[in-house]
Protein backbone atom coordinates (compact mmCIF):
# COMPACT_ATOMS: atom_id res chain seq x y z
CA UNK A 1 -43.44 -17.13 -42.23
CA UNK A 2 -45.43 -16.45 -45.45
CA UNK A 3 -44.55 -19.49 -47.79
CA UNK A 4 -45.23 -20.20 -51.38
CA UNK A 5 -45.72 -23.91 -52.35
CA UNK A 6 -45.11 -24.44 -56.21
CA UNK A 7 -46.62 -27.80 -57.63
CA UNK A 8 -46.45 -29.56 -61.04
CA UNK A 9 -50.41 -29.55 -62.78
CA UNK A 10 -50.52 -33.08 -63.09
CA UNK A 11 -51.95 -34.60 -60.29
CA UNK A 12 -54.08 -32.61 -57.84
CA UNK A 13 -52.68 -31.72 -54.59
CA UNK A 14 -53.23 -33.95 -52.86
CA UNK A 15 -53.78 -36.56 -55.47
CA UNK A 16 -56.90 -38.82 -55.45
CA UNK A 17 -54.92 -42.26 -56.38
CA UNK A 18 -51.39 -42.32 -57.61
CA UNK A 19 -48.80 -39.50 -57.31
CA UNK A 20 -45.99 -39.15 -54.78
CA UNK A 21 -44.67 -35.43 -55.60
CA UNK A 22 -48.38 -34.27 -55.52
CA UNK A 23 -48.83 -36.03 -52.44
CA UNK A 24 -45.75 -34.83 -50.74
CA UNK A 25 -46.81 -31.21 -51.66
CA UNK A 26 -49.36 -31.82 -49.43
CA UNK A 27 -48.56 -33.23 -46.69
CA UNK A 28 -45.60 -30.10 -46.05
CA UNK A 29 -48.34 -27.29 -47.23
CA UNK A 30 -50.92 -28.71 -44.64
CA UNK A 31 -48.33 -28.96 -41.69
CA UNK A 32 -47.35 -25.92 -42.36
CA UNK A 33 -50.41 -24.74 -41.94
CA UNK A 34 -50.79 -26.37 -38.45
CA UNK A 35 -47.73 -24.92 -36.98
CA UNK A 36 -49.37 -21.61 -38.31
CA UNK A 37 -47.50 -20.38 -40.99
CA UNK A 38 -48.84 -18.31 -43.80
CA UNK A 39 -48.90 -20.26 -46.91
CA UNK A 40 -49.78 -20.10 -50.27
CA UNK A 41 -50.56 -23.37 -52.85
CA UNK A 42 -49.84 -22.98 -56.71
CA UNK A 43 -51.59 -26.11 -58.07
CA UNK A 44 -54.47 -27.16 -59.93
CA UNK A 45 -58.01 -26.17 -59.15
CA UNK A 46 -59.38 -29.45 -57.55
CA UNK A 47 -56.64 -29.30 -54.92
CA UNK A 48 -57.99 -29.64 -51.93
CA UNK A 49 -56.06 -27.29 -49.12
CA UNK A 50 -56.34 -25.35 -46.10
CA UNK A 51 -53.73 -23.06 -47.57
CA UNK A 52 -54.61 -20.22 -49.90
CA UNK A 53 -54.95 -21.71 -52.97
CA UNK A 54 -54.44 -20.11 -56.36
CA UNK A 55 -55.23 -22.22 -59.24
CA UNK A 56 -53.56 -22.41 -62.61
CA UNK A 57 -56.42 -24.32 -63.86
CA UNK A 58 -59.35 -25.91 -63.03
CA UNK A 59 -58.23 -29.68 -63.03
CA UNK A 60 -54.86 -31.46 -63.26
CA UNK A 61 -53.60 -32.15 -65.97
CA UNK A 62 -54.48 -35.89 -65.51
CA UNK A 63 -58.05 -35.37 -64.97
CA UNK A 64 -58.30 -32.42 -68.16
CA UNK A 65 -57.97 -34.48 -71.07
CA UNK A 66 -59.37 -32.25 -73.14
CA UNK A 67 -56.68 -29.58 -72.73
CA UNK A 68 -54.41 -29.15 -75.69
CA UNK A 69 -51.57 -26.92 -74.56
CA UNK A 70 -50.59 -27.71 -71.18
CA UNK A 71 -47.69 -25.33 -71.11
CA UNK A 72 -49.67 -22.30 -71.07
CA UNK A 73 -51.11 -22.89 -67.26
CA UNK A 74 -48.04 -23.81 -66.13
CA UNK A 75 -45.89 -20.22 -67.79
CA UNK A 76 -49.33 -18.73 -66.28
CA UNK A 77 -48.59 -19.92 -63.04
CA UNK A 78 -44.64 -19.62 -62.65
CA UNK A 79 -44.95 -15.78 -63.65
CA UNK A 80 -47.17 -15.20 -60.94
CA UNK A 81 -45.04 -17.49 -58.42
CA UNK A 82 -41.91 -16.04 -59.44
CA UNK A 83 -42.53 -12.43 -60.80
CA UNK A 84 -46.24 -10.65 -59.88
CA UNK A 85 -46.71 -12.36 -56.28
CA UNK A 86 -42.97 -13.08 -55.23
CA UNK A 87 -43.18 -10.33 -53.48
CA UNK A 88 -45.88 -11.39 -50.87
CA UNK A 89 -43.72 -14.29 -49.79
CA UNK A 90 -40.57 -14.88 -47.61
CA UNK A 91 -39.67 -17.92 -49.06
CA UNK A 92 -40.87 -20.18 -52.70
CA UNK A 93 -40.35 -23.54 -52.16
CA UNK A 94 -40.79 -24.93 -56.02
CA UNK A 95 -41.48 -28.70 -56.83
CA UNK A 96 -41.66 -28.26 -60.28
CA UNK A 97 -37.34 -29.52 -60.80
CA UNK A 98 -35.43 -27.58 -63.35
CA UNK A 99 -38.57 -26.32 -65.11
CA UNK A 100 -38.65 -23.27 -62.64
CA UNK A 101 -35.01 -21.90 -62.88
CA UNK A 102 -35.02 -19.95 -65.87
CA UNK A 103 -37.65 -17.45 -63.81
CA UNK A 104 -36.27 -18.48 -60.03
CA UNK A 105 -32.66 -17.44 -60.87
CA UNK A 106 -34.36 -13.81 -61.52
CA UNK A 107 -36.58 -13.87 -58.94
CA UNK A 108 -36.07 -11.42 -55.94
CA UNK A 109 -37.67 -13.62 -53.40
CA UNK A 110 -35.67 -16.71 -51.84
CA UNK A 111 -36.52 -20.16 -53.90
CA UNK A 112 -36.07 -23.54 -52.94
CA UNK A 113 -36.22 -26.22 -55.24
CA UNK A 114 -36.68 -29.88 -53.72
CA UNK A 115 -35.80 -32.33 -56.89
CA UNK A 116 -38.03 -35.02 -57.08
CA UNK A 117 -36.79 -37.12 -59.70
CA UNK A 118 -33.71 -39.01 -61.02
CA UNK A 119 -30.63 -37.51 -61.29
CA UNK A 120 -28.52 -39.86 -63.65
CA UNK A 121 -29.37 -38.82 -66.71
CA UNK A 122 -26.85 -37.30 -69.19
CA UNK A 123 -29.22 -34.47 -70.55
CA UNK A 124 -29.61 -33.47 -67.05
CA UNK A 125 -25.55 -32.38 -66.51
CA UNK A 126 -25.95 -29.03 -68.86
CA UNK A 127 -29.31 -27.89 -67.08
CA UNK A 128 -27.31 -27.94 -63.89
CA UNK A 129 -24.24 -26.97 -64.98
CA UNK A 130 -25.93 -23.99 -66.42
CA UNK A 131 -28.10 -23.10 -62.96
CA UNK A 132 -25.25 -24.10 -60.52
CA UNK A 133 -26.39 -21.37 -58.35
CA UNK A 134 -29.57 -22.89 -57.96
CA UNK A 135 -30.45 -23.74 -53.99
CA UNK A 136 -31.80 -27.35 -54.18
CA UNK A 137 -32.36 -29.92 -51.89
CA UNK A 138 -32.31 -33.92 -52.73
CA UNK A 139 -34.82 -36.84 -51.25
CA UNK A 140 -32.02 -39.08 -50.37
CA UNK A 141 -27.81 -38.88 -50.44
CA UNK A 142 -28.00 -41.48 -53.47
CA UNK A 143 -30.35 -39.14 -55.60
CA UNK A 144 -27.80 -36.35 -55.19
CA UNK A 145 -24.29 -37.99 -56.48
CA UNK A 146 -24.48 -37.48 -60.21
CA UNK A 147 -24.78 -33.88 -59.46
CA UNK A 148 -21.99 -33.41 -56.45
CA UNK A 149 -21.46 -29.39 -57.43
CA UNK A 150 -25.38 -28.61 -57.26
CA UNK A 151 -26.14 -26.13 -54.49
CA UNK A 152 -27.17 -28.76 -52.25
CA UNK A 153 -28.96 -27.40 -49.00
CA UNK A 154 -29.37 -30.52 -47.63
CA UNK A 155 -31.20 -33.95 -47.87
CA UNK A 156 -34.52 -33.85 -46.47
CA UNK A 157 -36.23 -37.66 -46.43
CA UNK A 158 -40.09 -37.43 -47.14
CA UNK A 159 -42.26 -37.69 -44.66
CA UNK A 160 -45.90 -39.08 -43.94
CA UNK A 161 -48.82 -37.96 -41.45
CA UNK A 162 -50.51 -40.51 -39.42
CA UNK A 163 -52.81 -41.95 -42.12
CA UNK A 164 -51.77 -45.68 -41.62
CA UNK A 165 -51.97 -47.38 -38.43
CA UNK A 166 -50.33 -49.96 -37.20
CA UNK A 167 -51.33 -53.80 -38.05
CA UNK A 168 -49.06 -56.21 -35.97
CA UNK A 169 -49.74 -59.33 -37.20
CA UNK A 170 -48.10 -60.21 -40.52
CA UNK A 171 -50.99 -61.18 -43.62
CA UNK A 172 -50.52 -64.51 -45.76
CA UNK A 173 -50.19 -62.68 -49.21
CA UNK A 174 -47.42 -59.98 -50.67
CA UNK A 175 -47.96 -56.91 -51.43
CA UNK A 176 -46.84 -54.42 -54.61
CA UNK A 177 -47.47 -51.01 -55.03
CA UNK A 178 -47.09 -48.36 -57.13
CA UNK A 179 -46.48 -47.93 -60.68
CA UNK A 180 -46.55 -50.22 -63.83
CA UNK A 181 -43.73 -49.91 -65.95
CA UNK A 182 -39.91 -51.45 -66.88
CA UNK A 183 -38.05 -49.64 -64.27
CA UNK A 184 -39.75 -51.64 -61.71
CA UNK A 185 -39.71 -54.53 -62.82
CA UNK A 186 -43.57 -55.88 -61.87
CA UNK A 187 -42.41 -58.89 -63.52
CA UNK A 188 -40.06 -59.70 -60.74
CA UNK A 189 -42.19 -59.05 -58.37
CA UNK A 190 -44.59 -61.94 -60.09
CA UNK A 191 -41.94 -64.41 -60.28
CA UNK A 192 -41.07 -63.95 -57.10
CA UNK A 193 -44.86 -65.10 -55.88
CA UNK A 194 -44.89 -67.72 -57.90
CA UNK A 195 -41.40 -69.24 -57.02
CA UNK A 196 -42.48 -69.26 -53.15
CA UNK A 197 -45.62 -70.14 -53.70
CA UNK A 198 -47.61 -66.70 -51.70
CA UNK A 199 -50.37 -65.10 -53.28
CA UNK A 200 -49.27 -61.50 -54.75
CA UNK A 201 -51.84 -58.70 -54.81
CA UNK A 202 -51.09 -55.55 -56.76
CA UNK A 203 -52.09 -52.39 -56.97
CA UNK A 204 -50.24 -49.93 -59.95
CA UNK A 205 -50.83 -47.00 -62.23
CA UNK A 206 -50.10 -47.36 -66.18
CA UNK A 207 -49.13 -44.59 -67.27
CA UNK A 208 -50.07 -43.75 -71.29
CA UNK A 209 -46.52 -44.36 -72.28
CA UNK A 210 -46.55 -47.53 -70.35
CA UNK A 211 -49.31 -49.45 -71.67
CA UNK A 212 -47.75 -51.26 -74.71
CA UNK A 213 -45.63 -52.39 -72.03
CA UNK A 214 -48.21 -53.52 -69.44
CA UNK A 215 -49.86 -55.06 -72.48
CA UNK A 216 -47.41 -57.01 -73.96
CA UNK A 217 -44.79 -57.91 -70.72
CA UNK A 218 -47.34 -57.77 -67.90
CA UNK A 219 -50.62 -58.61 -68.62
CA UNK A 220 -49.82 -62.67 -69.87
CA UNK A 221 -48.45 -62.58 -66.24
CA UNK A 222 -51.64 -61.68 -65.11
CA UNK A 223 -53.44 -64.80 -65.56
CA UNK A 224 -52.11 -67.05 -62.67
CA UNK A 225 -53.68 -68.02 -59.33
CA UNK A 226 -51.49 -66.53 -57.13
CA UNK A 227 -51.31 -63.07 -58.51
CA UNK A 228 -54.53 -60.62 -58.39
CA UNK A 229 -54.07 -57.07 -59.91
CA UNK A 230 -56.11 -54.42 -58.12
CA UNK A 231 -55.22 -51.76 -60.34
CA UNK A 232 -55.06 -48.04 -58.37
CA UNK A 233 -56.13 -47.56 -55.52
CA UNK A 234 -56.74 -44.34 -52.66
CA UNK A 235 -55.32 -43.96 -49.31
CA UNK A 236 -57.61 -46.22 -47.15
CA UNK A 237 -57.66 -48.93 -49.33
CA UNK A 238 -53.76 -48.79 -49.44
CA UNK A 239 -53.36 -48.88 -45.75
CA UNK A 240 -55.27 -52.36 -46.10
CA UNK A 241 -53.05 -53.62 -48.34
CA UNK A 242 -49.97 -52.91 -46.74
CA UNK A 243 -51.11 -53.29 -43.55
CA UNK A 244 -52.32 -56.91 -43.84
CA UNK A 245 -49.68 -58.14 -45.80
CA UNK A 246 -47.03 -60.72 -44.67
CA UNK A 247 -44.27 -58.13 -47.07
CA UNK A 248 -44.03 -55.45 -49.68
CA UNK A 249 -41.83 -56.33 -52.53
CA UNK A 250 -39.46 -53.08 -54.27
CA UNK A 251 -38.13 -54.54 -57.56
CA UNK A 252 -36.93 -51.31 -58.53
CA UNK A 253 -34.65 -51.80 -61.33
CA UNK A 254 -33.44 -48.77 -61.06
CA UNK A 255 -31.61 -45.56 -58.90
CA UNK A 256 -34.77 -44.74 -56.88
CA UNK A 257 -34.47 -41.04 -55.21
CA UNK A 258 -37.12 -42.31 -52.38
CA UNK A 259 -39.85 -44.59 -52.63
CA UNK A 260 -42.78 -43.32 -51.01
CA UNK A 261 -44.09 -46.88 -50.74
CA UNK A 262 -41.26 -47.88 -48.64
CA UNK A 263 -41.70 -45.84 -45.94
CA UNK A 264 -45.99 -46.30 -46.28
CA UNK A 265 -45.17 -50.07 -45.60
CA UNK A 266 -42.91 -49.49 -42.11
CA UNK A 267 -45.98 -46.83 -40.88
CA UNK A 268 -47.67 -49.88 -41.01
CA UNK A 269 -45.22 -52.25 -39.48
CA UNK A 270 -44.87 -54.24 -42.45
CA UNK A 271 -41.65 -55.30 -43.88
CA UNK A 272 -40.01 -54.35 -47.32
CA UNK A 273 -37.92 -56.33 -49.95
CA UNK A 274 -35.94 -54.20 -52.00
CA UNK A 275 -32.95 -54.16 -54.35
CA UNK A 276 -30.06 -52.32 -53.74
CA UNK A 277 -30.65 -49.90 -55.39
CA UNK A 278 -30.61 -45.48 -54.98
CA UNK A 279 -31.80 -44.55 -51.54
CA UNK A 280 -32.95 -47.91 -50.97
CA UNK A 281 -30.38 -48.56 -48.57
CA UNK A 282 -30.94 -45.61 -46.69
CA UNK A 283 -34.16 -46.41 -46.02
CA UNK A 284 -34.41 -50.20 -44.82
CA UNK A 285 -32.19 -51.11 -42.55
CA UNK A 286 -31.29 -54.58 -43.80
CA UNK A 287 -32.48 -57.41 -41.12
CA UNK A 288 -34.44 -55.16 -39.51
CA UNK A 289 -36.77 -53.41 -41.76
CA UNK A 290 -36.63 -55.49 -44.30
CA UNK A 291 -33.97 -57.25 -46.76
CA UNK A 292 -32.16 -55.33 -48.58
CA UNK A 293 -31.04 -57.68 -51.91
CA UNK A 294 -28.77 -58.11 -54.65
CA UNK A 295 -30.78 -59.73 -56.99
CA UNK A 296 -34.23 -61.83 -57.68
CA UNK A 297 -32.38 -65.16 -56.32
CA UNK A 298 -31.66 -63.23 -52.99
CA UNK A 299 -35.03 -61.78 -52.86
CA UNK A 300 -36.56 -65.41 -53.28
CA UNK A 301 -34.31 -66.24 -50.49
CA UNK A 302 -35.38 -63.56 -48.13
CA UNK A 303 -39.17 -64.48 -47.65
CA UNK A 304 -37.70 -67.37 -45.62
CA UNK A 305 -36.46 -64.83 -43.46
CA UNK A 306 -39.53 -62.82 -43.09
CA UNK A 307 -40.37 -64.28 -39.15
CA UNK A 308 -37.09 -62.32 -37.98
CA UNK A 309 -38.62 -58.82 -38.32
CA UNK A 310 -40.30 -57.48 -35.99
CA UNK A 311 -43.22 -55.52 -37.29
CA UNK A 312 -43.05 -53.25 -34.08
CA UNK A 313 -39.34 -51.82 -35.31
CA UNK A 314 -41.21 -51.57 -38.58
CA UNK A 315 -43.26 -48.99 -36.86
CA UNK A 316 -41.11 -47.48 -34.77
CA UNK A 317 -38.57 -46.70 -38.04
CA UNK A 318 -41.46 -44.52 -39.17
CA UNK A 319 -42.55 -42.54 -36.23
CA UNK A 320 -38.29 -41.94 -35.54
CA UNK A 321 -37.18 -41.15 -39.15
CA UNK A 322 -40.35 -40.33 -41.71
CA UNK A 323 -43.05 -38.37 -40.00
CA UNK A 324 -44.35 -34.97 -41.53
CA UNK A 325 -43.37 -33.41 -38.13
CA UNK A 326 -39.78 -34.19 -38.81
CA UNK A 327 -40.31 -33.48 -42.60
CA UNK A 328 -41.07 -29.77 -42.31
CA UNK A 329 -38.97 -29.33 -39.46
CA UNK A 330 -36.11 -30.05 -41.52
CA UNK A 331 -37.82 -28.28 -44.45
CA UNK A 332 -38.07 -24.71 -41.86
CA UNK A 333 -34.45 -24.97 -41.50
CA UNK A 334 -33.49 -24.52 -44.67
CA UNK A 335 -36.57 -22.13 -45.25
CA UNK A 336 -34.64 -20.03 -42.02
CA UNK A 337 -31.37 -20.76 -43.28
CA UNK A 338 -32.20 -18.77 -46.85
CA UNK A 339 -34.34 -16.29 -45.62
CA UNK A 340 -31.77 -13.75 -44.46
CA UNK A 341 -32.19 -10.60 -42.07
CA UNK A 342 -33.42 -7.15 -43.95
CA UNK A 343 -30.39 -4.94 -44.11
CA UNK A 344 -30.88 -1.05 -43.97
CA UNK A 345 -32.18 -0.89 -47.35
CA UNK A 346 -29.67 1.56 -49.46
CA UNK A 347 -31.61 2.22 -52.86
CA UNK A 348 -29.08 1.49 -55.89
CA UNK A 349 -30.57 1.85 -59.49
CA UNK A 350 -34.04 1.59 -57.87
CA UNK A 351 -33.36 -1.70 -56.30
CA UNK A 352 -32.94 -2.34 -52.53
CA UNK A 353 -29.22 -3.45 -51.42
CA UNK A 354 -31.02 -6.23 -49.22
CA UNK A 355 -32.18 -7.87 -52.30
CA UNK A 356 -29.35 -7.51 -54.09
CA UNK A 357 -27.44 -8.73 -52.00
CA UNK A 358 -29.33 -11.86 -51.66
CA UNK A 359 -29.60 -12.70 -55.34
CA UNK A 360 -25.54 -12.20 -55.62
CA UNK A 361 -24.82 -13.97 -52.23
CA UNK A 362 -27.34 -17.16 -52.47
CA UNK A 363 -24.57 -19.84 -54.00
CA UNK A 364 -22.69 -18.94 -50.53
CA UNK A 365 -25.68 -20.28 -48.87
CA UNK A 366 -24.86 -23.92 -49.60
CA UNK A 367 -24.58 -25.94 -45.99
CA UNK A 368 -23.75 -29.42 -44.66
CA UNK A 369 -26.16 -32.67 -45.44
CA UNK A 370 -28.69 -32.64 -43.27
CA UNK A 371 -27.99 -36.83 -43.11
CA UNK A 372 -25.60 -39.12 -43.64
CA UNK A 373 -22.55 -38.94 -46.24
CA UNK A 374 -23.83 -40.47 -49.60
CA UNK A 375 -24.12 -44.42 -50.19
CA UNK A 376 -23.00 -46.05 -53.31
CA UNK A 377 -25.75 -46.27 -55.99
CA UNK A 378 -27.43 -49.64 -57.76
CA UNK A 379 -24.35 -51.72 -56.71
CA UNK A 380 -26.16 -54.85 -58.64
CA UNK A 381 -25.40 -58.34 -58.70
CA UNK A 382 -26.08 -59.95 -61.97
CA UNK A 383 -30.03 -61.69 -62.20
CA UNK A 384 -31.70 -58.17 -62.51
CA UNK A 385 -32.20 -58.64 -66.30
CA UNK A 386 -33.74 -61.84 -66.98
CA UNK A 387 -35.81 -64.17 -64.87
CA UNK A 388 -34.72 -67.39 -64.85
């Protein structure tokens, strides 16, 4: 199958330190590309690919900062992806959200359009009111229910290659991961340490919009002798970190569509402390990969628990449910599902019937969840707000 892979210009594909979209990009071009399909990467320049890569410019967007308008690249790139070269593909598979419709919707070729992001958001209700037709697919059931009339083709869980290994014995510290900012409440994560007593090391972006608040919340947390902050870090130094630690704690604050961290931690058979809150519940499976909690109290209470899981099930979760094997073979369904038969082609106004019939026929497309019926979303207890 000839495939088109569309990624956002701000972190290279695959990233060098933080970026989970990027990342996932990555890891579904590249197995693609070992079960032999033709594919074809839209990203930035210092991707690095076995695909064919065609580059909208020569850096992301993180690593440019020189680069003044960032939208031209990115038009640059969707008018090939969508107008000169959709013709050279069966399927685009776009990771660039609601940014892509306006040319998708008039594109002749089939698009997908995973949505990476949160869904909850009132702004968000007119885009997809507006581009109903739309075939997306969602990261987790939870993601999906403020939209429940979006074309859904299914839910397709992100998946990981074998990059971490296993580490069966449980560290002496805990472990946080990911991003700096008030949605995930690092502070929590701090307090936690320090009511228990265990070391905390942790390893985060900050983001420019983010750094008032790392300054002025974060930082005076900082200087304690439990907590060490590693800043970002790549892929081998994260498998340490996970690996060896005794937990990884998920004070998201907020309705999480995945958590790529989550399911990094159980590759390497280490437990995961999370609130309930988005898909969290959909991926630990609470008292066995982890707690699952209500609030900070709770989470205090779980470390105590920590000797019942068994870092083998840890494992096994992964290599069962969130593998890049099972990733793209979920991802090829859909890609199968879309991509429909040439018809006799019957010219009409100088257009082929086949594709006209596609564009008119693709809201009729929409099929069953490929998982579960969706949970409930954030159902918080109160203690999320303050630390006591």
């Amino acid at each position: 199958m000839k495939i088109a892979q569309i990624a956002p210009l701000w972190e290279s594909v695959p990233p060098k330190l933080y970026g989970g979209t990027e990342r996932i990009v990555s890891y579904v071009t590249e197995e693609l590309i070992r079960q032999g399909h033709d594919v074809t990467l839209f990203a930035s320049g210092d991707s690095q690919t076995l695909a064919r890569l065609w580059a909208a410019c020569p850096q992301s967007f993180r690593s440019e900062m020189g680069l003044v308008n960032r939208d031209a690249p990115l038009i640059l790139m969707q008018e090939h992806a969508f107008g000169v070269d959709a013709g050279k593909f069966d399927i685009i598979h776009s990771h660039l959200d609601f940014v892509s419709f306006p040319l998708s919707r008039r594109c002749t070729t089939p698009v997908l359009t995973t949505l990476h992001g949160r869904l909850d958001l009132p702004e968000l209700v007119p885009i997809y009111q507006e581009y109903a037709d739309m075939p997306v697919v969602s990261i987790s059931d939870a993601q999906r229910l403020p939209l429940p009339n979006a074309n859904w083709q299914g839910t397709v869980y992100h998946g990981l290659p074998d990059l971490y290994h296993f580490h069966p014995n449980p560290g002496s510290y805990l472990a946080y991961l990911g991003r700096i900012c008030p949605e995930k409440r690092p502070d929590h994560a701090i307090a936690i340490a320090k009511r228990v007593g265990i070391p905390l090391r942790m390893a985060a972006k900050i983001d420019p919009l983010d750094r008032e608040y790392f300054d002025t919340q974060i930082a005076p947390l900082l200087d304690h002798p439990l907590v060490d902050y590693l800043g970002e870090i790549n892929d081998a130094e994260k498998c340490d970190l996970l690996g060896n630690a005794a937990a990884v704690l998920c004070t998201y604050d907020w309705p999480e569509p995945f958590g790529i961290v989550l399911i990094e931690a159980l590759a390497c058979g280490t437990p995961v402390l999370a609130y309930r809150c988005g898909s969290i519940p959909e991926i630990i499976e609470d008292g066995v990969t982890g707690f699952v909690c209500a609030n900070l109290e709770e989470m205090v209470a779980a470390i105590q628990r920590l000797p019942l899981i068994q870092r083998q099930r840890c494992r096994d979760a992964f290599t069962t449910r969130f593998t890049v094997e099972r990733m793209v073979h979920d991802y090829l369904s859909i890609y199968e599902r879309m991509v429909e038969p040439m018809r006799p082609v019957v010219h009409l106004n100088g257009r082929s019937s086949s594709r006209l019939l596609h564009h008119r026929n693709r809201r009729q497309s929409n099929a069953p969840f490929l998982t579960s019926e969706p949970r409930a979303r954030c159902q918080l207890k109160e203690g999320l707000e303050e630390i006591p």
